[in-house]
C-alpha atoms as a PDB file:
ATOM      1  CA  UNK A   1     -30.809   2.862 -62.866  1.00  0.00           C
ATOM      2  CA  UNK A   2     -33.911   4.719 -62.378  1.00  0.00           C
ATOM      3  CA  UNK A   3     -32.559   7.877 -60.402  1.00  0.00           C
ATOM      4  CA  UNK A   4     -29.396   7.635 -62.736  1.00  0.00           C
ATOM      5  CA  UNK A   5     -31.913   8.425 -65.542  1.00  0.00           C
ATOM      6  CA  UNK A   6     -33.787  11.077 -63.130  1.00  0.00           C
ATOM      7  CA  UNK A   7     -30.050  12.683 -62.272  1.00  0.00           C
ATOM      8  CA  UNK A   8     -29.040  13.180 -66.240  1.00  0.00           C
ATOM      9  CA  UNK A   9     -32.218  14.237 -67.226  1.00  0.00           C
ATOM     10  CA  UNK A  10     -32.061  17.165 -64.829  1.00  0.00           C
ATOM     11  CA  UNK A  11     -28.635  17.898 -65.960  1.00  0.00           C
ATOM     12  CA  UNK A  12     -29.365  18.117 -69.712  1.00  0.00           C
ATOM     13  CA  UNK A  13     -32.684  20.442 -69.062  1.00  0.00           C
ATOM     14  CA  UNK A  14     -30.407  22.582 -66.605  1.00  0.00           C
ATOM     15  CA  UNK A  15     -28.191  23.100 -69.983  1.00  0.00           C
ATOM     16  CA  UNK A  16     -31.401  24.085 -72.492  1.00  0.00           C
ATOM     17  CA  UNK A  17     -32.899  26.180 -68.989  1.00  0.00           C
ATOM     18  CA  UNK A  18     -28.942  27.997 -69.432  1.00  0.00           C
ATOM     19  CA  UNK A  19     -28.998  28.601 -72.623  1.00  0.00           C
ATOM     20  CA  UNK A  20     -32.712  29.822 -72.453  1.00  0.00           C
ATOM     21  CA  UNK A  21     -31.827  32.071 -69.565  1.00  0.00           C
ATOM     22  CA  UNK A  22     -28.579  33.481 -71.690  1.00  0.00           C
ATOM     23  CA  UNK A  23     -30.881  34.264 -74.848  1.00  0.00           C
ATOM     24  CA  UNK A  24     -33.823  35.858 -71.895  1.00  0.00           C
ATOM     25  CA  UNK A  25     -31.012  37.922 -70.609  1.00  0.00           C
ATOM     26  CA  UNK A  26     -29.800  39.292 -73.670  1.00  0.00           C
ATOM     27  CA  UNK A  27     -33.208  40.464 -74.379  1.00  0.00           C
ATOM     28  CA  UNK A  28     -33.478  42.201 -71.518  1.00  0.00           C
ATOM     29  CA  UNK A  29     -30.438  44.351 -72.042  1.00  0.00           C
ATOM     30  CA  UNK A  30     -31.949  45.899 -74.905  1.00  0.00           C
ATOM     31  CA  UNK A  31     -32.795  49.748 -73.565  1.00  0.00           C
ATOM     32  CA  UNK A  32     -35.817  50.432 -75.947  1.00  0.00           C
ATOM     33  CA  UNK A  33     -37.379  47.863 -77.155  1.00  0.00           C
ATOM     34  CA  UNK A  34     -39.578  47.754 -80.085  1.00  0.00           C
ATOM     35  CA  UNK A  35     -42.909  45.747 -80.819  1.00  0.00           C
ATOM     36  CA  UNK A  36     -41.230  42.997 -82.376  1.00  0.00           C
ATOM     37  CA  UNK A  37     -38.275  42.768 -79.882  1.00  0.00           C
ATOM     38  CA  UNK A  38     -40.553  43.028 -77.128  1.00  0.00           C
ATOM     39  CA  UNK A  39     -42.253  39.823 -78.300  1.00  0.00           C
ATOM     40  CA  UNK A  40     -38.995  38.515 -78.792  1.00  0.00           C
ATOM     41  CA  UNK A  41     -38.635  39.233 -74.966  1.00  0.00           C
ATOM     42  CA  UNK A  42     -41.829  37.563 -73.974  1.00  0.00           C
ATOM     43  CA  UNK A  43     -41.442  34.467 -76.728  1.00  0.00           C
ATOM     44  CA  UNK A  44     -38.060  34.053 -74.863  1.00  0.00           C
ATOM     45  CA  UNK A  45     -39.939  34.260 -71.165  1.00  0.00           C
ATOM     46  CA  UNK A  46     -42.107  31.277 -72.026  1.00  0.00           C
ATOM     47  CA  UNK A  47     -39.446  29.111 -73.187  1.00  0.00           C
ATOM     48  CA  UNK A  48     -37.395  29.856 -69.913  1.00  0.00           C
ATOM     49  CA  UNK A  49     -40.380  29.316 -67.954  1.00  0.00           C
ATOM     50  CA  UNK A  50     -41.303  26.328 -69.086  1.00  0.00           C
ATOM     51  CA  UNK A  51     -38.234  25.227 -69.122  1.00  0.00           C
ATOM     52  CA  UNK A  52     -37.728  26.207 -65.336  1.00  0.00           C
ATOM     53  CA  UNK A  53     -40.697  24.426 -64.116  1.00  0.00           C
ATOM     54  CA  UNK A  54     -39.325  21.003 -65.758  1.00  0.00           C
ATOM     55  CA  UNK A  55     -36.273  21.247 -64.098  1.00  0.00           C
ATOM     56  CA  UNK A  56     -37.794  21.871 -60.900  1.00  0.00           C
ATOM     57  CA  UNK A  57     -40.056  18.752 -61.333  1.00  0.00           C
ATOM     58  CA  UNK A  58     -36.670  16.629 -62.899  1.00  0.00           C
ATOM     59  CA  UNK A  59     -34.601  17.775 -59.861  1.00  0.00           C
ATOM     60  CA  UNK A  60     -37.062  16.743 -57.554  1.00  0.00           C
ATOM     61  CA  UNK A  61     -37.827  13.618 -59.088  1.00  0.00           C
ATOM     62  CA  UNK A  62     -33.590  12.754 -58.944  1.00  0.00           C
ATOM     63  CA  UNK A  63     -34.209  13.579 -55.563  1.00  0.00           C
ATOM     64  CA  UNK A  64     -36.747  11.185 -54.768  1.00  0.00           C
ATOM     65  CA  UNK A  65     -40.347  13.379 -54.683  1.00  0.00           C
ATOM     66  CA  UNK A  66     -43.062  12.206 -56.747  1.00  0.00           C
ATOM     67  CA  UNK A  67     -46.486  13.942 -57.920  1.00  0.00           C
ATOM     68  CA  UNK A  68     -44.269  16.876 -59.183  1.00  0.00           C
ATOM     69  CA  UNK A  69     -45.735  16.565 -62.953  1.00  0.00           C
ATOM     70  CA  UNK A  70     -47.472  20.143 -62.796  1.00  0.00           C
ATOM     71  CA  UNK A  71     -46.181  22.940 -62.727  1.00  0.00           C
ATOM     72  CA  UNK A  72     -48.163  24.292 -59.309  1.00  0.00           C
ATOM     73  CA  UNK A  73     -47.080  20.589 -57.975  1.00  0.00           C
ATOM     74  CA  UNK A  74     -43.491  21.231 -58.873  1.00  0.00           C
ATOM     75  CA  UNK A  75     -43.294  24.728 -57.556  1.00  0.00           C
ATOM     76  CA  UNK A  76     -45.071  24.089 -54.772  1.00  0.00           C
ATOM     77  CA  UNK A  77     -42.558  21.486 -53.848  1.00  0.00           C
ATOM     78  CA  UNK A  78     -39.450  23.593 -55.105  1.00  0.00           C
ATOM     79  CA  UNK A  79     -40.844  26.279 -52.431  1.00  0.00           C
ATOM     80  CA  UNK A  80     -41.326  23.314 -49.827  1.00  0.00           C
ATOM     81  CA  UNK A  81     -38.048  22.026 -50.200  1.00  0.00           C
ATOM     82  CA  UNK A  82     -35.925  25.353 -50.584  1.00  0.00           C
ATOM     83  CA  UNK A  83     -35.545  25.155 -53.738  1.00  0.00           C
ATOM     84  CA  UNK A  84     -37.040  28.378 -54.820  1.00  0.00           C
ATOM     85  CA  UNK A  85     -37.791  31.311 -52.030  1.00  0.00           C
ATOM     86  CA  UNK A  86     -40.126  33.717 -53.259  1.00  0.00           C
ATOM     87  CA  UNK A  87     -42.928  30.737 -53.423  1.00  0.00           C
ATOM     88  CA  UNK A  88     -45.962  33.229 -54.309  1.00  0.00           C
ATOM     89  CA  UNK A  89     -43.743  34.903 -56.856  1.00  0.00           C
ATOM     90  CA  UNK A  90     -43.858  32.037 -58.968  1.00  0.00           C
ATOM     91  CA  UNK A  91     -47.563  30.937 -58.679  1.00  0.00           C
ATOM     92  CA  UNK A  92     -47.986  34.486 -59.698  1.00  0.00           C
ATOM     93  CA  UNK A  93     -45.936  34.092 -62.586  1.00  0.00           C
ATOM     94  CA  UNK A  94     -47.544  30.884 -63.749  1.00  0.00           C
ATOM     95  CA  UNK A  95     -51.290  32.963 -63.084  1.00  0.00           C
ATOM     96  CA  UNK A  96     -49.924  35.635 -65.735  1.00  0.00           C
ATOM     97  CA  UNK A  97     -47.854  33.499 -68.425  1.00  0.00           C
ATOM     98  CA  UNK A  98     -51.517  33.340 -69.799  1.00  0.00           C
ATOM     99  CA  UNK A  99     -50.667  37.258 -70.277  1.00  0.00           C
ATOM    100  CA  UNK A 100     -48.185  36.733 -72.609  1.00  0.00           C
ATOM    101  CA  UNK A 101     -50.508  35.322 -75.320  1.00  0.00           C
ATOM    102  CA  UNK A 102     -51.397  39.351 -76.076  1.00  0.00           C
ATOM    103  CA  UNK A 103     -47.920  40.558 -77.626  1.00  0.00           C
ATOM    104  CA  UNK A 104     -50.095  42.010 -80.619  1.00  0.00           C
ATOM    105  CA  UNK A 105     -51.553  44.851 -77.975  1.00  0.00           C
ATOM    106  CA  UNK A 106     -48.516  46.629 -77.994  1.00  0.00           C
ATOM    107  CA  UNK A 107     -49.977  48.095 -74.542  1.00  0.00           C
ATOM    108  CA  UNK A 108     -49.884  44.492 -72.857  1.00  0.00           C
ATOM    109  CA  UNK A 109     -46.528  43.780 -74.063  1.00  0.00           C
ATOM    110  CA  UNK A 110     -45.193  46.559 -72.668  1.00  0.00           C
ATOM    111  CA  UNK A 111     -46.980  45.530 -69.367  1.00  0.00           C
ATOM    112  CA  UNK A 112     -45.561  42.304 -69.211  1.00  0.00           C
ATOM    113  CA  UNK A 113     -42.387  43.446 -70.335  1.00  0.00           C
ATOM    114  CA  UNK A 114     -41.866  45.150 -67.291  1.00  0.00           C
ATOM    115  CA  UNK A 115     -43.416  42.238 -64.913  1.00  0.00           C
ATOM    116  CA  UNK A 116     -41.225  39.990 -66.770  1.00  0.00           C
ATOM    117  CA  UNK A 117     -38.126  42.510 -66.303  1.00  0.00           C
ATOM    118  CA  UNK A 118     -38.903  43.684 -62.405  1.00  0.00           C
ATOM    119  CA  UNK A 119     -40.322  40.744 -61.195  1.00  0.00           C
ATOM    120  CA  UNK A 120     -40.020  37.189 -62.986  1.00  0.00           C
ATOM    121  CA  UNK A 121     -36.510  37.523 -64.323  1.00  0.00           C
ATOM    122  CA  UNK A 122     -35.215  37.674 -60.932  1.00  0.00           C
ATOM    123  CA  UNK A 123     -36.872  35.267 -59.085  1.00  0.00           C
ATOM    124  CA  UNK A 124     -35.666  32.301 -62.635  1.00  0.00           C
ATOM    125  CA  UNK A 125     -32.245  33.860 -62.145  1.00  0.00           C
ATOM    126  CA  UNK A 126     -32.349  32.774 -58.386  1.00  0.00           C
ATOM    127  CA  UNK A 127     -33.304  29.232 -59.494  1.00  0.00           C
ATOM    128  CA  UNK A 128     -30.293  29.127 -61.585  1.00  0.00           C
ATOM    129  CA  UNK A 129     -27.686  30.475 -58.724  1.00  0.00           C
ATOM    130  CA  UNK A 130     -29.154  27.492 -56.520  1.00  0.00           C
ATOM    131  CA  UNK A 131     -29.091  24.791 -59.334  1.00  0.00           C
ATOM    132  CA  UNK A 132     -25.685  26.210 -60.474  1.00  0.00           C
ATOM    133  CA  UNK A 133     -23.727  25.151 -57.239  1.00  0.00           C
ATOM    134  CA  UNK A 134     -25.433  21.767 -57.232  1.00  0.00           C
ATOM    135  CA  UNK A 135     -22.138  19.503 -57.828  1.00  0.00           C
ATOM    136  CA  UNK A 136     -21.556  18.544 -61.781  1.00  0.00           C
ATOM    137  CA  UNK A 137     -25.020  20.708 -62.806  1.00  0.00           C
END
């Protein structure tokens, strides 16, 4: 009953993580963004990020690993596991999510704007893809 739990709890945070991902996405495709659209962006780059880390640590729980209740435990096993590739990609982005607590300089925004655009966006869409073709995600 236990990893029944474990499986549908995965399932329903891979739905939020989607629906997180969808609202990230479309705030990325804005071209110019302003201020307040920028911290839109970033507001929405938390939420999928914390969002991602929890389903790592739910999928690997359905899947039998424990002492994935961090998020460096749970990445580090999503990267041990094959989860996730770009391992040092994501214990970079969980070093710089402290980053995003400066949208009011309109200067670090724009900074982590870009690392969120270049850099994170991809690497939480790639998490996705793989979770995606797990059977009844």
């Amino acid at each position: 009953m236990m990893a029944e739990n474990q499986d549908v709890r995965w399932k329903k945070r891979f739905q939020n993580f989607e629906k997180s991902l969808l609202l990230l996405e479309g705030a990325l495709a804005l071209k110019s963004p302003d201020i307040y659209q920028r911290a839109g962006l970033i507001q929405f780059f938390e939420t999928t990020f914390e969002l991602s880390w929890k389903l790592m640590k739910d999928y690997l729980e359905a899947e039998g690993f424990v002492e994935v209740s961090s998020p460096r435990a749970a990445i580090k096993k999503a990267f041990e596991t094959d989860l996730i590739e770009e391992g040092h990609i994501w214990m970079e982005l969980l070093q710089d999510r402290n980053l995003t607590a400066h949208t009011y300089d309109e200067d670090t925004a724009s900074k982590v704007g870009e690392l969120i655009k270049q850099k994170y966006y991809p690497v939480i869409r790639k998490l996705y893809e793989a979770l995606k073709q797990v059977p009844d995600a």
